[in-house]
N, C-alpha and C. Protein backbone atom coordinates (compact mmCIF):
# COMPACT_ATOMS: atom_id res chain seq x y z
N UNK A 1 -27.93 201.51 -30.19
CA UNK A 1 -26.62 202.13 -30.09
C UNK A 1 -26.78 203.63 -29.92
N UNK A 2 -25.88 204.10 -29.32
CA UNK A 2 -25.90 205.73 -28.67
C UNK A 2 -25.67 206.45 -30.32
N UNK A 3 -26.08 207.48 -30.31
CA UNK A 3 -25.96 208.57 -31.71
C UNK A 3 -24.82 208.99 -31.51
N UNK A 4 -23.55 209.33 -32.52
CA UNK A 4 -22.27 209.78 -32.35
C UNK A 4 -22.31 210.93 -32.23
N UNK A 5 -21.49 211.51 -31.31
CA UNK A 5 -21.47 213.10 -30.99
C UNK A 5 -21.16 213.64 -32.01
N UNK A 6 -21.39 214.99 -32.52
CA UNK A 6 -21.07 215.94 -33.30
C UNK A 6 -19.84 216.67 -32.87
N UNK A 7 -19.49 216.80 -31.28
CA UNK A 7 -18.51 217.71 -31.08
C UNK A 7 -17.39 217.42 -31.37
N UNK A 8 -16.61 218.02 -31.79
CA UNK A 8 -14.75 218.20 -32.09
C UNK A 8 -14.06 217.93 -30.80
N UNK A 9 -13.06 217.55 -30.94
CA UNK A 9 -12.09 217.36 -30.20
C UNK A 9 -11.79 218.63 -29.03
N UNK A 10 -11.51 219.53 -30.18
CA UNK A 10 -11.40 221.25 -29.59
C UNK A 10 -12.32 221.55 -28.44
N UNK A 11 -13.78 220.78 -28.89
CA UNK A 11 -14.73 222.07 -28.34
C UNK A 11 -15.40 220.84 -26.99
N UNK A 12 -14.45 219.41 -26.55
CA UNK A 12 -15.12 218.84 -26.16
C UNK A 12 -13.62 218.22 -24.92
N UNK A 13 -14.25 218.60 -23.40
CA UNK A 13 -13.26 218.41 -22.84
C UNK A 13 -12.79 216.99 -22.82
N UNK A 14 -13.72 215.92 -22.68
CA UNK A 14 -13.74 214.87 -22.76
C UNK A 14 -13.12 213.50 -23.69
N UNK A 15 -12.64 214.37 -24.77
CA UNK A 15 -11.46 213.55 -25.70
C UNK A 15 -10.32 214.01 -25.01
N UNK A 16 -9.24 212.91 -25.93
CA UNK A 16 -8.07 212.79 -25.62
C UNK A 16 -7.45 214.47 -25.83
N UNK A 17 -6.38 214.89 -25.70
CA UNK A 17 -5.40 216.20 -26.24
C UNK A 17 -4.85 215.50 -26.88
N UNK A 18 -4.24 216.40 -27.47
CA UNK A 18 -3.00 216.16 -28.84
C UNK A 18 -1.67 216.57 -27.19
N UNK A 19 -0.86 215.72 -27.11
CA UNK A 19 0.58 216.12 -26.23
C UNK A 19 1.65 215.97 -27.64
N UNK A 20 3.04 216.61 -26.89
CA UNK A 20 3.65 216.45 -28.05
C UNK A 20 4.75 215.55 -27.49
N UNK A 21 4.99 214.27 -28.32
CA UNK A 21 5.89 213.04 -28.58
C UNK A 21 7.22 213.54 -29.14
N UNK A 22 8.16 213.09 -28.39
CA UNK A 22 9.43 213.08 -29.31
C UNK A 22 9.78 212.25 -30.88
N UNK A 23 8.62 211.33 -31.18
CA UNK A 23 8.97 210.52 -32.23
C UNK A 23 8.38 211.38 -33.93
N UNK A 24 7.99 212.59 -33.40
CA UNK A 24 7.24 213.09 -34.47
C UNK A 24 8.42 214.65 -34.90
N UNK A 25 8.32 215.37 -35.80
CA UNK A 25 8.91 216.39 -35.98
C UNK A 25 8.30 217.02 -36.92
N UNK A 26 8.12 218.42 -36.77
CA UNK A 26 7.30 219.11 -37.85
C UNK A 26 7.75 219.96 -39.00
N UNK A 27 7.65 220.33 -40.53
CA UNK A 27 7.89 221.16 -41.08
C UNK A 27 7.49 221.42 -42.29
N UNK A 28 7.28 222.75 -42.66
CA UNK A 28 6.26 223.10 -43.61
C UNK A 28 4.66 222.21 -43.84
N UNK A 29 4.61 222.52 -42.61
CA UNK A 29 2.80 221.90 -42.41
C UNK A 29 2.73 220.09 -42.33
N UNK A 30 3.76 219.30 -42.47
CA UNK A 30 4.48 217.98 -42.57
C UNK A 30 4.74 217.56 -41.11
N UNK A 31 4.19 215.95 -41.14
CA UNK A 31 4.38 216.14 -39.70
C UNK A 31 5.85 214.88 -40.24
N UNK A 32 6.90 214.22 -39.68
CA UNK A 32 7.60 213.94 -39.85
C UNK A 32 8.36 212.98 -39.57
N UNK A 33 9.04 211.97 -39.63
CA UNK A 33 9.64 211.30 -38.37
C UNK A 33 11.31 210.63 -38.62
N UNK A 34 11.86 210.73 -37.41
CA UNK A 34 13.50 210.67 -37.37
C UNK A 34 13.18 209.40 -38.24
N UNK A 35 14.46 208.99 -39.50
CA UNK A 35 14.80 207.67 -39.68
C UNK A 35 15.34 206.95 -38.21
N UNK A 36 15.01 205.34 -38.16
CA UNK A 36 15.19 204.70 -37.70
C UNK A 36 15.40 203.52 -37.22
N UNK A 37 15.96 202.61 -36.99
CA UNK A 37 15.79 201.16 -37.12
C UNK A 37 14.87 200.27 -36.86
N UNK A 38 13.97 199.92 -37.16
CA UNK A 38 12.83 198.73 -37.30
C UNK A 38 14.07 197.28 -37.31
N UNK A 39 13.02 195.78 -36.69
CA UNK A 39 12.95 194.51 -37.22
C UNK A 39 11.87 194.22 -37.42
N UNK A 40 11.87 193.26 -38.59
CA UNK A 40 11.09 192.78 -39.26
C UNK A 40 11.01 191.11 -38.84
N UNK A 41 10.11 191.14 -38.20
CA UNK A 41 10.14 189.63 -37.72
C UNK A 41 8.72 188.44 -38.36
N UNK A 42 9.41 187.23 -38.43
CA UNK A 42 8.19 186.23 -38.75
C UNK A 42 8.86 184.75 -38.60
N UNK A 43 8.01 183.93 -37.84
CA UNK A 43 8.46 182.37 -38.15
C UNK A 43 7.87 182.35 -39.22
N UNK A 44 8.92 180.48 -39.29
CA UNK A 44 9.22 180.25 -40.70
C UNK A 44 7.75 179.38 -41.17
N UNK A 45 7.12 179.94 -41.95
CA UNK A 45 5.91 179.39 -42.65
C UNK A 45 6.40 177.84 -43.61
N UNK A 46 5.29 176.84 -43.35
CA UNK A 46 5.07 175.99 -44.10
C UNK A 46 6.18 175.73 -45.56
N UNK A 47 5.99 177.06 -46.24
CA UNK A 47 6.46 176.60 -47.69
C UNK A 47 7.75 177.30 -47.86
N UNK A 48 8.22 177.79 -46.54
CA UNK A 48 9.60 178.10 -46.13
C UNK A 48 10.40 177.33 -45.94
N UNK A 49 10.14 175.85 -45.16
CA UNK A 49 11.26 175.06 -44.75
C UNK A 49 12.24 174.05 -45.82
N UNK A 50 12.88 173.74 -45.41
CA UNK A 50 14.28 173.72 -46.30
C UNK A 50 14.82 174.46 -47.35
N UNK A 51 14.20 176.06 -47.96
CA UNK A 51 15.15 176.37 -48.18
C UNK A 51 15.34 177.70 -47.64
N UNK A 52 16.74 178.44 -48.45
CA UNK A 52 17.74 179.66 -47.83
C UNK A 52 17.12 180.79 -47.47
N UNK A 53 18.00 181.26 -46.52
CA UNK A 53 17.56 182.97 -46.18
C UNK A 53 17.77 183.48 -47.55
N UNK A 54 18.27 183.40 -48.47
CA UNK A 54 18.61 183.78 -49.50
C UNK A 54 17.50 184.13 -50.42
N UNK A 55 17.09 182.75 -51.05
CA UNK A 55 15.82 182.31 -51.74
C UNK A 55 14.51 183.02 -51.04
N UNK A 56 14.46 182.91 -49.47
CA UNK A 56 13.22 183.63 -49.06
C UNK A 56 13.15 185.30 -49.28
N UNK A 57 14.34 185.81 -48.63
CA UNK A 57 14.31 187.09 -49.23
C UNK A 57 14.10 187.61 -50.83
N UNK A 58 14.59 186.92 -51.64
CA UNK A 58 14.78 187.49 -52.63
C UNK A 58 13.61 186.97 -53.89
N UNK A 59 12.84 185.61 -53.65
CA UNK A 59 11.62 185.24 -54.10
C UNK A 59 10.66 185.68 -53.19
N UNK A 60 10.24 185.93 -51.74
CA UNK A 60 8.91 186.06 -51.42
C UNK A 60 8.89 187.34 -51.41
N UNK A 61 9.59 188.36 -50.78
CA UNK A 61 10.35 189.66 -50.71
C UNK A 61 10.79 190.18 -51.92
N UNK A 62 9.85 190.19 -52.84
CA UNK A 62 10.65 190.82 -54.19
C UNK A 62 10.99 192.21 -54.28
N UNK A 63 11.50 192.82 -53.31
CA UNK A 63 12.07 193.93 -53.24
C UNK A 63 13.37 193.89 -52.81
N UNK A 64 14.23 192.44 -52.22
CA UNK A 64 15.05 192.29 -51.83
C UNK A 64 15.99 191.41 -53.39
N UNK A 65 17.34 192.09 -53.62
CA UNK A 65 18.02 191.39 -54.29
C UNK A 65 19.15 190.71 -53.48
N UNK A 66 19.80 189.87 -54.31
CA UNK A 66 21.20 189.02 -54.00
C UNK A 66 21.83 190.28 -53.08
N UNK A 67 22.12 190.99 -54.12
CA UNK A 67 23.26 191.81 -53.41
C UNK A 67 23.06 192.57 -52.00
N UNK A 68 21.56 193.13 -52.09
CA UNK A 68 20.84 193.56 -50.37
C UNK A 68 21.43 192.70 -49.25
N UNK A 69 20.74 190.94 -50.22
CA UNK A 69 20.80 190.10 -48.46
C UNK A 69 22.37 189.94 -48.27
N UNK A 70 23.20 189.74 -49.19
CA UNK A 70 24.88 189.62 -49.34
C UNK A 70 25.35 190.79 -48.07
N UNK A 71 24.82 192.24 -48.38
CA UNK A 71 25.53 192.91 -47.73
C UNK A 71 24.81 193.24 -46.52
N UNK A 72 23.17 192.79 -46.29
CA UNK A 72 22.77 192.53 -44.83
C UNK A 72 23.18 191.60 -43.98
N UNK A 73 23.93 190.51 -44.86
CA UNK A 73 23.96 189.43 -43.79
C UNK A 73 25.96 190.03 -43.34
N UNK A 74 26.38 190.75 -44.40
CA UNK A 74 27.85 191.72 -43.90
C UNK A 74 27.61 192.15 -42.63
N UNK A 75 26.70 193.05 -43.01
CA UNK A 75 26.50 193.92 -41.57
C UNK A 75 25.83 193.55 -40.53
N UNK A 76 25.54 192.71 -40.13
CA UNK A 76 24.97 191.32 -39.17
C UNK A 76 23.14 192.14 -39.07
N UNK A 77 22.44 192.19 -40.40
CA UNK A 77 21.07 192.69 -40.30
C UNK A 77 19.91 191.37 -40.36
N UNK A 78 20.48 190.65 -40.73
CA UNK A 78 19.40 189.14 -40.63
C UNK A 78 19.87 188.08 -39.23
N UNK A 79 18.50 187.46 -38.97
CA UNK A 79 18.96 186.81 -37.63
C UNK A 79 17.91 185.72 -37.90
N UNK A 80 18.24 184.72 -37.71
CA UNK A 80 17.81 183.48 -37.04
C UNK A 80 17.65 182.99 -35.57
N UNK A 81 16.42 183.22 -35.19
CA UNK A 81 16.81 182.37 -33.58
C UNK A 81 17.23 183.14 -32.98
N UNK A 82 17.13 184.33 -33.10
CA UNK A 82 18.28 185.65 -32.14
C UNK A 82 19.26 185.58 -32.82
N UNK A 83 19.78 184.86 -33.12
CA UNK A 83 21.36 184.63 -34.02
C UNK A 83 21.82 185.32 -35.39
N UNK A 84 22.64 186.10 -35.38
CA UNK A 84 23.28 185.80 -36.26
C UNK A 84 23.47 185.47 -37.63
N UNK A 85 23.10 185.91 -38.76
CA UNK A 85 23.01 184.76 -40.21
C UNK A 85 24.42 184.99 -40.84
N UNK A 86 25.20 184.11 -40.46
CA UNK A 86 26.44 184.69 -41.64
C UNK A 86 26.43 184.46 -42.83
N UNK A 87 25.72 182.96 -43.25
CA UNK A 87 25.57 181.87 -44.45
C UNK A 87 24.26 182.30 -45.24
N UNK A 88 24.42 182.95 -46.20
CA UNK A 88 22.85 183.21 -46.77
C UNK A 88 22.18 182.46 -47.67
N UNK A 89 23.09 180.95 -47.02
CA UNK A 89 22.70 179.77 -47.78
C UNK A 89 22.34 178.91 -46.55
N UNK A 90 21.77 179.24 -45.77
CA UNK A 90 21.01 178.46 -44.61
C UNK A 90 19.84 178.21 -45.14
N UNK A 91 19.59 176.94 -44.55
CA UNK A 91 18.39 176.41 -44.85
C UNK A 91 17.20 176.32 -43.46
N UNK A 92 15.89 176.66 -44.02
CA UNK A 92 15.11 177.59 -43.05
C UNK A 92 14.74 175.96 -42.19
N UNK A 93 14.11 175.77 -40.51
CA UNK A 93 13.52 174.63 -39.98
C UNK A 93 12.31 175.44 -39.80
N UNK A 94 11.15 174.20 -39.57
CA UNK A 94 10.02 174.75 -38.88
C UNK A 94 9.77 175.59 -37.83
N UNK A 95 9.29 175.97 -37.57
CA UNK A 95 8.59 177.01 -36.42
C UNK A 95 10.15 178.00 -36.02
N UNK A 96 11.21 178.13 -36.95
CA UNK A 96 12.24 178.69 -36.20
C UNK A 96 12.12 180.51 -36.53
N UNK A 97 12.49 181.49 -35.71
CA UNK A 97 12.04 183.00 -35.97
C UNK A 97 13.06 183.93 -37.00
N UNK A 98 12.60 184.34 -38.03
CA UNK A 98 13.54 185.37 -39.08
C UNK A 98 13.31 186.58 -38.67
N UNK A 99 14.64 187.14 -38.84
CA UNK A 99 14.00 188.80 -38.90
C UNK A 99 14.84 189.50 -39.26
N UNK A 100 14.79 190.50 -39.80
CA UNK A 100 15.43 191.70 -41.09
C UNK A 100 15.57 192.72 -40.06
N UNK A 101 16.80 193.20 -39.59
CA UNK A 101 16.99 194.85 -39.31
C UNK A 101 17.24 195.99 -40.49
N UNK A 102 15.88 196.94 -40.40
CA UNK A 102 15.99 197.66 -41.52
C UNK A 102 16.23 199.33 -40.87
N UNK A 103 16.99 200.21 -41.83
CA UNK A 103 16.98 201.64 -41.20
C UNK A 103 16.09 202.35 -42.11
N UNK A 104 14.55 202.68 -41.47
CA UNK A 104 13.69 202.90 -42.20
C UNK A 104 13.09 204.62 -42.11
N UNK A 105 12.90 204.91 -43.12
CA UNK A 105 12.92 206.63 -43.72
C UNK A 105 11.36 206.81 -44.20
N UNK A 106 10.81 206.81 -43.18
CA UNK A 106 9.34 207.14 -43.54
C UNK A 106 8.97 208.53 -43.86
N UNK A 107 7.99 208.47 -45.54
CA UNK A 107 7.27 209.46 -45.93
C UNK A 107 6.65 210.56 -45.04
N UNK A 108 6.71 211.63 -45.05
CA UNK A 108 5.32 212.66 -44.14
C UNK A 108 4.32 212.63 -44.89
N UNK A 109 3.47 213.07 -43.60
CA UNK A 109 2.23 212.76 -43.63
C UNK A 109 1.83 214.60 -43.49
N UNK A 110 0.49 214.87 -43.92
CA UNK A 110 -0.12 216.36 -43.14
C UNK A 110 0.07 216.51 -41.58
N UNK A 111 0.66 217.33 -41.21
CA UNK A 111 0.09 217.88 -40.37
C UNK A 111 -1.03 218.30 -39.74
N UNK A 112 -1.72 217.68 -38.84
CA UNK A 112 -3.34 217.99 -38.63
C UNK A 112 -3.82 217.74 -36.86
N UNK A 113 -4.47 218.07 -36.30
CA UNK A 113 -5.24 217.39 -35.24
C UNK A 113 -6.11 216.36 -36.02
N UNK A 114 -6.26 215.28 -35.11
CA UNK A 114 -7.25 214.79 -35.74
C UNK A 114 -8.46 214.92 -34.58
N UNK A 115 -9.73 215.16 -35.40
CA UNK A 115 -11.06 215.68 -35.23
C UNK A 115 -11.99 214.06 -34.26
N UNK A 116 -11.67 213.93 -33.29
CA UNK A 116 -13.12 212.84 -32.41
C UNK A 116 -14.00 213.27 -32.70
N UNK A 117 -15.11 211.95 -33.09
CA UNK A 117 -16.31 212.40 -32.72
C UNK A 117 -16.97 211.39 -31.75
N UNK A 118 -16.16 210.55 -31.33
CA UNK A 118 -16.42 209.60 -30.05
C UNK A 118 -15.38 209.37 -29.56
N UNK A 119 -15.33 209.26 -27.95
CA UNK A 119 -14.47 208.29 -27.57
C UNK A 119 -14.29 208.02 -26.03
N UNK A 120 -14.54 206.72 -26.37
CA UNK A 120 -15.19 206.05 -24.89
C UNK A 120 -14.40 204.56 -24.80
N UNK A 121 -14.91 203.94 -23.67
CA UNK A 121 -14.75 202.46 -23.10
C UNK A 121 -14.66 201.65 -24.48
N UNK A 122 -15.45 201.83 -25.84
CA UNK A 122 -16.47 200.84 -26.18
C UNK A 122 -15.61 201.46 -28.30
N UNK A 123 -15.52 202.41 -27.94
CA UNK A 123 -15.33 202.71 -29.31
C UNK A 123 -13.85 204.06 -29.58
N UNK A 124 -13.23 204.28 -30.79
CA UNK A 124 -12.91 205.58 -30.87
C UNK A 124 -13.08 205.88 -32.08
N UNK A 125 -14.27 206.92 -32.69
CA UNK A 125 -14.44 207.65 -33.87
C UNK A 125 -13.71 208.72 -34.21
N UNK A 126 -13.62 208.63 -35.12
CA UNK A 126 -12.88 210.26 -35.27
C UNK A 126 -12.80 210.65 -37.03
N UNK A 127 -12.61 211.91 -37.36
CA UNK A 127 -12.90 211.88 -38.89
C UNK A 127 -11.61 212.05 -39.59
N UNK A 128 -10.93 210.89 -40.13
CA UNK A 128 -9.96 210.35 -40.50
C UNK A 128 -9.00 211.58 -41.58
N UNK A 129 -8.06 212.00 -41.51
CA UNK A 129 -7.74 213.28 -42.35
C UNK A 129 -7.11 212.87 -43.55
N UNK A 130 -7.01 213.38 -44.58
CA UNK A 130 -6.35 212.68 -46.19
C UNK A 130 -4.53 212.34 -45.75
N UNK A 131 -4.45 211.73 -46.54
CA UNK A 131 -2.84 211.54 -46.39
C UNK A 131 -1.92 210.32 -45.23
N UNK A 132 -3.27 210.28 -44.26
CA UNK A 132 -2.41 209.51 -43.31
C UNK A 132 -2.93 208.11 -43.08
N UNK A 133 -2.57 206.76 -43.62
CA UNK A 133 -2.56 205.91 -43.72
C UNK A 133 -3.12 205.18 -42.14
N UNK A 134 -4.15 204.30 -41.69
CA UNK A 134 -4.83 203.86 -41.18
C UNK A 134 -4.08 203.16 -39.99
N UNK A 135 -2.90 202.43 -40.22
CA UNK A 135 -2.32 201.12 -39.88
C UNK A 135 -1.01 200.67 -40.71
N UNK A 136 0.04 200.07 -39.51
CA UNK A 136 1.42 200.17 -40.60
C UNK A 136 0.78 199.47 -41.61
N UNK A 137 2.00 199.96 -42.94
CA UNK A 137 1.54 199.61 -44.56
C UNK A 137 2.93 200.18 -45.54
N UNK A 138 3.43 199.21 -46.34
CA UNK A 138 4.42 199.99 -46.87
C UNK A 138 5.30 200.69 -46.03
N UNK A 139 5.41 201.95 -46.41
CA UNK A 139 6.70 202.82 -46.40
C UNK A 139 6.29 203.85 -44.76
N UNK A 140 5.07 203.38 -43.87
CA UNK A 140 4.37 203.88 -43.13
C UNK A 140 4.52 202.99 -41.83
N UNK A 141 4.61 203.34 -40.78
CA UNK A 141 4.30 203.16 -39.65
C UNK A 141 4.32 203.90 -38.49
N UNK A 142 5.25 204.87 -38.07
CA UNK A 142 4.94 205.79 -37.13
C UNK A 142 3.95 207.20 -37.53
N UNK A 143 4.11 207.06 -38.95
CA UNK A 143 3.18 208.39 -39.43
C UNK A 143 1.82 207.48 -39.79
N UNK A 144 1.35 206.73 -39.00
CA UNK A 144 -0.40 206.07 -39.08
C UNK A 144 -1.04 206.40 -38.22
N UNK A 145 -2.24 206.38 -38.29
CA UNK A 145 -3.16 206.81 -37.43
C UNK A 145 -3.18 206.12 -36.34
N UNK A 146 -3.21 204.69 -36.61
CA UNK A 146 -2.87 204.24 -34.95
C UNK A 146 -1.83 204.33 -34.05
N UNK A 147 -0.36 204.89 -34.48
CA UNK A 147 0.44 205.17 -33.77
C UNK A 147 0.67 206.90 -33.42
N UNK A 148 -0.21 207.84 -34.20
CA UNK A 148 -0.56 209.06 -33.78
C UNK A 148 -1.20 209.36 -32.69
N UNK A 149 -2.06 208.04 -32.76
CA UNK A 149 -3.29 208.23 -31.71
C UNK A 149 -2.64 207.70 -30.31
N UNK A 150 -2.01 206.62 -30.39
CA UNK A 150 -1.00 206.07 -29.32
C UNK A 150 0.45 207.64 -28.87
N UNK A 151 0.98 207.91 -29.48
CA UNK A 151 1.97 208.86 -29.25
C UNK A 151 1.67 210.09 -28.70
N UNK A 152 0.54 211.05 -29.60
CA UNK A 152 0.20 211.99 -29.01
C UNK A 152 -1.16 211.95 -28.92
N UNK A 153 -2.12 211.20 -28.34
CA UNK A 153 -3.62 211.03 -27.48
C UNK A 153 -3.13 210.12 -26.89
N UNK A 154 -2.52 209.47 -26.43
CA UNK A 154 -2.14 208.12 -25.28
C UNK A 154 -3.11 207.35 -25.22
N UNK A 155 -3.71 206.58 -26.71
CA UNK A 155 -4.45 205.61 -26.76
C UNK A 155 -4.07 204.75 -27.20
N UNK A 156 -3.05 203.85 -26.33
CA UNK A 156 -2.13 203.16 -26.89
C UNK A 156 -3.31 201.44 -26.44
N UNK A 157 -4.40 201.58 -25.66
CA UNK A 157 -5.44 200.66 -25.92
C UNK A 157 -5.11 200.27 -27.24
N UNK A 158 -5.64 201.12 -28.29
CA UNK A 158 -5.75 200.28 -29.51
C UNK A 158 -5.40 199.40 -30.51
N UNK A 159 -4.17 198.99 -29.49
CA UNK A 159 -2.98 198.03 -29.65
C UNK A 159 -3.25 196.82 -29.56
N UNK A 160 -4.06 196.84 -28.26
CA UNK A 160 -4.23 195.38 -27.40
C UNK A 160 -5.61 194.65 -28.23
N UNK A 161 -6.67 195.46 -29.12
CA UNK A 161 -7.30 194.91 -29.78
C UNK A 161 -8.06 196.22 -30.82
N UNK A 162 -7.99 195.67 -32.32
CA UNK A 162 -8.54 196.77 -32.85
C UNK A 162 -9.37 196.21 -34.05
N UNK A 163 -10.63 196.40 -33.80
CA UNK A 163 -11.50 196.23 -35.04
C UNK A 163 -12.20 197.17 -36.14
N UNK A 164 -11.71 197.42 -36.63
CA UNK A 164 -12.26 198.26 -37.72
C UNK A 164 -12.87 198.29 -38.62
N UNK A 165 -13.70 199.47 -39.24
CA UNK A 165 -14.19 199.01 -40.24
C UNK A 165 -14.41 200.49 -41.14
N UNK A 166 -15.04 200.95 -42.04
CA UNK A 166 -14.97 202.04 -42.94
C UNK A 166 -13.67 202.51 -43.31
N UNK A 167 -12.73 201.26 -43.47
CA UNK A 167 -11.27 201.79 -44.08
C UNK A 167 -11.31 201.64 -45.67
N UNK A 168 -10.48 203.22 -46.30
CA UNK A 168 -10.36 203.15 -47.43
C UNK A 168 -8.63 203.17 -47.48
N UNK A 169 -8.47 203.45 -48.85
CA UNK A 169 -6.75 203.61 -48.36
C UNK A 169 -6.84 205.10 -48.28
N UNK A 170 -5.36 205.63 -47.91
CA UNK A 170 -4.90 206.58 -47.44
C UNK A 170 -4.99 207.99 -47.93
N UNK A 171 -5.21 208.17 -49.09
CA UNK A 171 -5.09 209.66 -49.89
C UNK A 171 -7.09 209.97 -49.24
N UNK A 172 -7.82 209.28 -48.26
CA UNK A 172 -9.34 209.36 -48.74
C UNK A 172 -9.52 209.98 -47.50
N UNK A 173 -10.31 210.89 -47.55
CA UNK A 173 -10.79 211.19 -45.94
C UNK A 173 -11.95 211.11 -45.79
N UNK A 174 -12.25 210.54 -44.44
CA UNK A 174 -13.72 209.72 -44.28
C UNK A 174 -13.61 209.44 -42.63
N UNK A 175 -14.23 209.16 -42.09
CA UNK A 175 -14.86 208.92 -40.78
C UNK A 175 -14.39 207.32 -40.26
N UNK A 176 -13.23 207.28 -39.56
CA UNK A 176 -12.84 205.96 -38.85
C UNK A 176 -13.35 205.79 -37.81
N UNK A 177 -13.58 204.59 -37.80
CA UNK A 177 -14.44 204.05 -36.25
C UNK A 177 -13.60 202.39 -35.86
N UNK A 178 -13.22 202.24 -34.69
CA UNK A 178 -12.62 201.50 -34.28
C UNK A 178 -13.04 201.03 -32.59
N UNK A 179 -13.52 199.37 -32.90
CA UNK A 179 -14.14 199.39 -31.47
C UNK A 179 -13.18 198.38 -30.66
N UNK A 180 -13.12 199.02 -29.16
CA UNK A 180 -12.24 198.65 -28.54
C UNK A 180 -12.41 197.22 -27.76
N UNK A 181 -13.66 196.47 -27.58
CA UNK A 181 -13.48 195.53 -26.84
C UNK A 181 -14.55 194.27 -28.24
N UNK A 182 -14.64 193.28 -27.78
CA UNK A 182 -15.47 192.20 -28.74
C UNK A 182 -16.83 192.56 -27.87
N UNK A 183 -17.40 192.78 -27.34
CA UNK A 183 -18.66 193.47 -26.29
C UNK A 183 -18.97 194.28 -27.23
N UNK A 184 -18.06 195.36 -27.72
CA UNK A 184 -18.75 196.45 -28.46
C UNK A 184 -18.89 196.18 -29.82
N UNK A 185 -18.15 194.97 -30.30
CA UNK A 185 -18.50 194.06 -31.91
C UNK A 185 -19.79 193.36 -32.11
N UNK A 186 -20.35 193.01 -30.91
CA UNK A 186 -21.36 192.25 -30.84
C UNK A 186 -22.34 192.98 -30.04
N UNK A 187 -22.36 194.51 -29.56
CA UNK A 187 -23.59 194.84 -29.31
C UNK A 187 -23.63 195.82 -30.91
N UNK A 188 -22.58 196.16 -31.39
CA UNK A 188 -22.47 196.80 -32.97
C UNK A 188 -23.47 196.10 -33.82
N UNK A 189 -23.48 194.71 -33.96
CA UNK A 189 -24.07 193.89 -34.40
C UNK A 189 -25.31 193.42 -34.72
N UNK A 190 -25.63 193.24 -33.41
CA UNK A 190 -27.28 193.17 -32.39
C UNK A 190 -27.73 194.55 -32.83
N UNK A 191 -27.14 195.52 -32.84
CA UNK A 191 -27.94 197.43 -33.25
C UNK A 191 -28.17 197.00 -34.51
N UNK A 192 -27.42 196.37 -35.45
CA UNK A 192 -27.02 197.04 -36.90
C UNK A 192 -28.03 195.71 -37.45
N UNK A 193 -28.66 194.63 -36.90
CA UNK A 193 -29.29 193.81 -37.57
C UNK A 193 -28.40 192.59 -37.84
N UNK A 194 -27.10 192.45 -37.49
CA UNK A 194 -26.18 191.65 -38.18
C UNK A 194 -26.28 190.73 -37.04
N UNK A 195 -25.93 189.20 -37.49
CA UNK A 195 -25.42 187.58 -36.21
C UNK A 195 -24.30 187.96 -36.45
């Protein structure tokens, strides 16, 4: 395997730029982002079927009470099937699709470039900065590193497949490496001694 470059982003024409995205906003060193509406989507799992939107929200989802799904299913925020939930006493079928419209108010993150120290066909390294969470999680998703890197570096590749590995959680700063094709998992592999 090739030795990882030492150079910075800054000092190396060959990485991505930082451009600036409308989905981000900055202040007091905070990078930021408009509230906005998310869905939350999932078919209906195994130990879902026959019973309520009700029961699922409010036992698997224990952050959701009676009164949440009462006044989401008011404001037409739960859907079945594309549809609609008026009854929050529906009972769930197999393979059929749920999903939650939420208006979501994500935390800031630092303000930072983030620092490459690779990035090619095969891989993207870079040295991961404190504060900003890896991959949506919780209360996080446009302020993550993979949608930073998609928004303002236009490496929105790392969508279509992402393997990672040296993840800690979020307050840690440390050196992320993420390889872009299964070619580069398995010549990773073959270098590192690993089947």
């Amino acid at each position: 395997m090739q030795e990882v470059s030492t150079t910075t982003k800054s000092n190396s024409s060959s990485f991505p730029k930082r451009q600036p995205s409308s989905v981000y906003y900055f202040e007091d060193g905070l990078r930021c982002v408009e509230p906005y509406y998310f869905e939350f989507t999932s078919y209906v799992k195994g130990r879902w079927v026959g019973r309520t939107v009700m029961d699922i929200y409010t036992k698997e989802f224990q952050f959701y009470n009676e009164q949440y799904v009462k006044k989401g299913i008011e404001l037409q925020r739960f859907f079945l099937d594309g549809k609609v939930v008026t009854n929050p006493n529906l009972k769930l079928k197999n393979l059929q699709q749920i999903s939650h419209k939420v208006h979501r108010h994500e935390l800031p993150v630092l303000d930072c470039d983030i620092e490459f120290l690779r990035c090619d066909d095969d891989y993207v390294v870079i040295n991961k900065p404190h504060s900003i969470p890896i991959h949506p999680c919780g209360r996080y998703r446009e302020n993550t590193i993979l949608h930073i890197l998609k928004h303002e570096y236009n490496l929105s590749q790392l969508f279509r497949f992402v393997y990672s590995f040296c993840e800690l959680n979020f307050v840690s700063h440390f050196i992320f490496c993420s390889m872009l094709s299964l070619g580069s998992i398995d010549e990773w592999s073959i270098d590192n001694g690993e089947k």
